[in-house]
PDB file of N, CA and C in Angstrom:
ATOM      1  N   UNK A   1       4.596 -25.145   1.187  1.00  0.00           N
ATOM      2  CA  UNK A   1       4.648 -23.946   0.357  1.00  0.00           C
ATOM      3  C   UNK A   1       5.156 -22.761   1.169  1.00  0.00           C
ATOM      4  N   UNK A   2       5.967 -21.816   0.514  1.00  0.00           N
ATOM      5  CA  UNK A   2       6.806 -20.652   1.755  1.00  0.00           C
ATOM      6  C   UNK A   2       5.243 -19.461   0.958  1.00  0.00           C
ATOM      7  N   UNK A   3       5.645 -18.823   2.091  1.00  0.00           N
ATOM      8  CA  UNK A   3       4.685 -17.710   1.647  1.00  0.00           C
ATOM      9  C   UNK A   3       5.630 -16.459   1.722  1.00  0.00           C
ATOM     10  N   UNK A   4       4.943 -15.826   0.719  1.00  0.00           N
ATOM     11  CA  UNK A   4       6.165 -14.279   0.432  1.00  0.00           C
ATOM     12  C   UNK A   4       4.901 -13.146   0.511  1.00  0.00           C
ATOM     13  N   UNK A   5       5.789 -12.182   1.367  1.00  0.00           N
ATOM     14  CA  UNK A   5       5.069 -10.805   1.467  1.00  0.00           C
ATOM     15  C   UNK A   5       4.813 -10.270   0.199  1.00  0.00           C
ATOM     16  N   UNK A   6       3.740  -9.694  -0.006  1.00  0.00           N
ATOM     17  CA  UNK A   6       3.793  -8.542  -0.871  1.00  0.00           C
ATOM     18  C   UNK A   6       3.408  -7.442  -0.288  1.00  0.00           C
ATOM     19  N   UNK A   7       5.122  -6.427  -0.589  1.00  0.00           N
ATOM     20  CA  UNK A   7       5.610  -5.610   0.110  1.00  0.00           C
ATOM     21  C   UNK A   7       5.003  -4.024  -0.376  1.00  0.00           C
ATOM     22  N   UNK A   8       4.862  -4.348  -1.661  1.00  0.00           N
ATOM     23  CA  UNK A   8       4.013  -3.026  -2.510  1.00  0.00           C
ATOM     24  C   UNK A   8       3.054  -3.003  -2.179  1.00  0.00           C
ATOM     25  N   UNK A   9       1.852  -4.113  -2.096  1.00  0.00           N
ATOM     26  CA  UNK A   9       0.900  -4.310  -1.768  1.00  0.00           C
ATOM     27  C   UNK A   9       0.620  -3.594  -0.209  1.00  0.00           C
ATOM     28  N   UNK A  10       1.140  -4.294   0.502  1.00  0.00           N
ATOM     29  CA  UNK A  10       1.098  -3.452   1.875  1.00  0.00           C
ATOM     30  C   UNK A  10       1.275  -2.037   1.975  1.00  0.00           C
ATOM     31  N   UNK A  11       2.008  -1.537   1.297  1.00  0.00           N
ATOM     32  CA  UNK A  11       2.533  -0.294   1.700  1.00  0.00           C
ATOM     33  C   UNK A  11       1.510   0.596   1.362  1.00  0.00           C
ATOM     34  N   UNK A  12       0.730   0.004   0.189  1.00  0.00           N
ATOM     35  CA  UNK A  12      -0.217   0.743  -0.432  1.00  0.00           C
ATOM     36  C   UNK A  12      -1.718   0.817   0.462  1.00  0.00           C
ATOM     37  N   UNK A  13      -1.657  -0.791   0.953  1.00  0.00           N
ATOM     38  CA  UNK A  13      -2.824  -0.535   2.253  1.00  0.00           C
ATOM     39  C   UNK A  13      -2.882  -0.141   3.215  1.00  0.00           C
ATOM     40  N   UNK A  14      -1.369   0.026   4.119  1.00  0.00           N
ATOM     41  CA  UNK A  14      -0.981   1.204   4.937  1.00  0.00           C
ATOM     42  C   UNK A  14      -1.470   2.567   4.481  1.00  0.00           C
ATOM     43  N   UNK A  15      -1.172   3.203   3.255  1.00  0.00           N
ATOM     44  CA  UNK A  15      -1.290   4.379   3.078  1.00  0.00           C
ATOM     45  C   UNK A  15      -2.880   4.655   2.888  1.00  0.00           C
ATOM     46  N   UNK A  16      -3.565   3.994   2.698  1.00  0.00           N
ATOM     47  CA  UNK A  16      -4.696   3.861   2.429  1.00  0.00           C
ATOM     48  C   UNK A  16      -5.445   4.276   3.931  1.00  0.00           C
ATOM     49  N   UNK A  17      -5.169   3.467   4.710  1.00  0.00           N
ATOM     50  CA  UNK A  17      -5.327   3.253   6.140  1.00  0.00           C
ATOM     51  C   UNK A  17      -5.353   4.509   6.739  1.00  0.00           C
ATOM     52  N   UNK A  18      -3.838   5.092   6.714  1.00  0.00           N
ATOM     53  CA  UNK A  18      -3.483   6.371   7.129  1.00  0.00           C
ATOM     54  C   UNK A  18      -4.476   7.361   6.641  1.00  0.00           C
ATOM     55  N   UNK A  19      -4.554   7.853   5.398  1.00  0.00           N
ATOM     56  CA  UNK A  19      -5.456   8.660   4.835  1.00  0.00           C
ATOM     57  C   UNK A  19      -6.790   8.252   5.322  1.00  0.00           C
ATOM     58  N   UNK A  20      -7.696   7.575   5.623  1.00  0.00           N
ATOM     59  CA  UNK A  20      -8.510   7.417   5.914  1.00  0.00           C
ATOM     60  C   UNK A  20      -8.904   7.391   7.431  1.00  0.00           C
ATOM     61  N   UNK A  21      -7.463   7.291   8.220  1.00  0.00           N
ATOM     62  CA  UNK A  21      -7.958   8.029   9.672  1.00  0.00           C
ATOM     63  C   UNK A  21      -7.661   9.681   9.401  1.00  0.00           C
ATOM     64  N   UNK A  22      -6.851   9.954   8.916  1.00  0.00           N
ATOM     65  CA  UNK A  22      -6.839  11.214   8.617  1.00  0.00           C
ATOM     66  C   UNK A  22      -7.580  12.094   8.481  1.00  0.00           C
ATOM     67  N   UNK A  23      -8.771  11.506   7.471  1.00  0.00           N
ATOM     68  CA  UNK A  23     -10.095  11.465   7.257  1.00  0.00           C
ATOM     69  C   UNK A  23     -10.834  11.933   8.197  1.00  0.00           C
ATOM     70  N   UNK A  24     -11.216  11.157   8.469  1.00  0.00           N
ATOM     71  CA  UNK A  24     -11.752  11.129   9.978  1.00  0.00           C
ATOM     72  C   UNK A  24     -11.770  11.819  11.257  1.00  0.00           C
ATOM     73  N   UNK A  25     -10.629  11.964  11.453  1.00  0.00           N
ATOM     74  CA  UNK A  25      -9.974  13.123  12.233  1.00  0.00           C
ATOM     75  C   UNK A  25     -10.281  14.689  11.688  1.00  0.00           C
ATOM     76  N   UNK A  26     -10.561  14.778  10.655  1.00  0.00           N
ATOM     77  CA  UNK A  26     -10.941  16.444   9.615  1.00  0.00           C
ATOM     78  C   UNK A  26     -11.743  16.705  10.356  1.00  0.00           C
ATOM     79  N   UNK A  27     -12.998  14.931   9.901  1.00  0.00           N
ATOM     80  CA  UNK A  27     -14.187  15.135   9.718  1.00  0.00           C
ATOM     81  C   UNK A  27     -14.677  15.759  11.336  1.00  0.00           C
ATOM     82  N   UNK A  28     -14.376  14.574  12.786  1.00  0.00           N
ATOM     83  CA  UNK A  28     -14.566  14.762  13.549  1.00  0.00           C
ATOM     84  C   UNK A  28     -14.059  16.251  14.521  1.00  0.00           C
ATOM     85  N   UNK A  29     -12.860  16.682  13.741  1.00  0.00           N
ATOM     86  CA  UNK A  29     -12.446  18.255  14.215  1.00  0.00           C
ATOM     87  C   UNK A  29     -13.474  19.072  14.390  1.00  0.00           C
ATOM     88  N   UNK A  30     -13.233  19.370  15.369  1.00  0.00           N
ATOM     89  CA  UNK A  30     -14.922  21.182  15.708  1.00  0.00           C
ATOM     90  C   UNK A  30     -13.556  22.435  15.920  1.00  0.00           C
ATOM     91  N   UNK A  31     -14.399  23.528  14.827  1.00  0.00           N
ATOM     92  CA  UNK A  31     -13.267  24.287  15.113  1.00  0.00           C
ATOM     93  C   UNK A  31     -13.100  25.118  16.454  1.00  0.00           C
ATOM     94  N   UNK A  32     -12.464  25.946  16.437  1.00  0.00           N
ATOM     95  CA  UNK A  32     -12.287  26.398  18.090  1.00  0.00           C
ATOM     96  C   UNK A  32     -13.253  27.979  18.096  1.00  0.00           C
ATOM     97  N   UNK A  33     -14.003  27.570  19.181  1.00  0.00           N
ATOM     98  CA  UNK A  33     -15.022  28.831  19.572  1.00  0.00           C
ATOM     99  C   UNK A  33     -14.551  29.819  19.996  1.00  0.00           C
ATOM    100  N   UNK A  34     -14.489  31.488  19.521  1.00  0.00           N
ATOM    101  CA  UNK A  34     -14.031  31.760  20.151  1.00  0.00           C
ATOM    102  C   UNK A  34     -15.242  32.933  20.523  1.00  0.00           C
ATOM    103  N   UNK A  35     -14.480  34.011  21.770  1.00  0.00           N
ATOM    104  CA  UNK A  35     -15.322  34.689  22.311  1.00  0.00           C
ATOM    105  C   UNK A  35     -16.116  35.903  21.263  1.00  0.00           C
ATOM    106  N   UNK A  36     -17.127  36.187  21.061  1.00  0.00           N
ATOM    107  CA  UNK A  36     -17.073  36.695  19.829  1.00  0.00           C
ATOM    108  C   UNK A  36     -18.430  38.121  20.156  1.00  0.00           C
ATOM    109  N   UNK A  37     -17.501  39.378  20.540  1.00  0.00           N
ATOM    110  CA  UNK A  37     -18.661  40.441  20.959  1.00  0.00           C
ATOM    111  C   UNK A  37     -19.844  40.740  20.034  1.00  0.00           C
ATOM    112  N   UNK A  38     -20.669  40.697  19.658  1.00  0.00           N
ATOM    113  CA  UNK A  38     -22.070  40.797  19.097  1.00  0.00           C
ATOM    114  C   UNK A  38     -22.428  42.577  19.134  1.00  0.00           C
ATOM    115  N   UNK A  39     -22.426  43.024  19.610  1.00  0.00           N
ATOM    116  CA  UNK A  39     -22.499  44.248  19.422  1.00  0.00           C
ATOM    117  C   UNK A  39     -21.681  44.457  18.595  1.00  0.00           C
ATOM    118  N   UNK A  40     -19.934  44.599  18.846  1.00  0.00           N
ATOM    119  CA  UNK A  40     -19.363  45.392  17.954  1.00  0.00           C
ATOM    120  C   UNK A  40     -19.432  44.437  16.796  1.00  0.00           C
ATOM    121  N   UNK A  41     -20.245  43.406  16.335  1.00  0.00           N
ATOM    122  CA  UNK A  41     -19.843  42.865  15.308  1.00  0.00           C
ATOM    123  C   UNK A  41     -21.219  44.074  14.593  1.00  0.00           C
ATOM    124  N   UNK A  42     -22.326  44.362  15.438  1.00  0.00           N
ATOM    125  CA  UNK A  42     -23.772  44.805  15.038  1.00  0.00           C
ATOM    126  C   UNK A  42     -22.966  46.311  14.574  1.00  0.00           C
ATOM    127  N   UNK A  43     -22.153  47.057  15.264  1.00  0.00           N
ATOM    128  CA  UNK A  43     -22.068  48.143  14.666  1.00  0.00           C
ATOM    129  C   UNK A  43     -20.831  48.294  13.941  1.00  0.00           C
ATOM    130  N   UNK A  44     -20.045  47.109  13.638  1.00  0.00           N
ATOM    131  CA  UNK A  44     -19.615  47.377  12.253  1.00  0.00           C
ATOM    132  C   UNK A  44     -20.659  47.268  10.649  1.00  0.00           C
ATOM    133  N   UNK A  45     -21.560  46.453  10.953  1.00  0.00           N
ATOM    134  CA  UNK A  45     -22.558  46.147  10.295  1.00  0.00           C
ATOM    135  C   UNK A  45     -23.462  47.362   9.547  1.00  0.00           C
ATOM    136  N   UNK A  46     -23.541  48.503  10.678  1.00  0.00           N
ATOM    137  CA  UNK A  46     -24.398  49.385  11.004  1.00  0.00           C
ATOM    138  C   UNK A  46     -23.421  50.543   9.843  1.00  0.00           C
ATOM    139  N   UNK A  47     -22.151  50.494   9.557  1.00  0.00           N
ATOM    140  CA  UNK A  47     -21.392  51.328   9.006  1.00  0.00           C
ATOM    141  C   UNK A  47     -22.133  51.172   7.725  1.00  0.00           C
TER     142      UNK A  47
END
């Protein structure tokens, strides 16, 4: 018996694949800290 790709099929579980490390990658992202003065955040507050 020959065996035949199914080529739609794949492409669709590739994309599947992709999106779902993609995923993942969001999820695991930490955003970036940045230096962040506390006072002047207190006396804009204070306005």
């Amino acid at each position: 018996m020959a065996v035949t790709t199914l080529k739609r099929k794949l492409k669709r579980k590739r994309q599947k694949q992709t999106t779902r490390v993609i995923k993942i990658k969001q999820l695991n992202a930490k955003p970036v800290i940045k230096n962040v003065d506390v006072e002047e955040l207190k006396k804009d507050f204070s306005k």
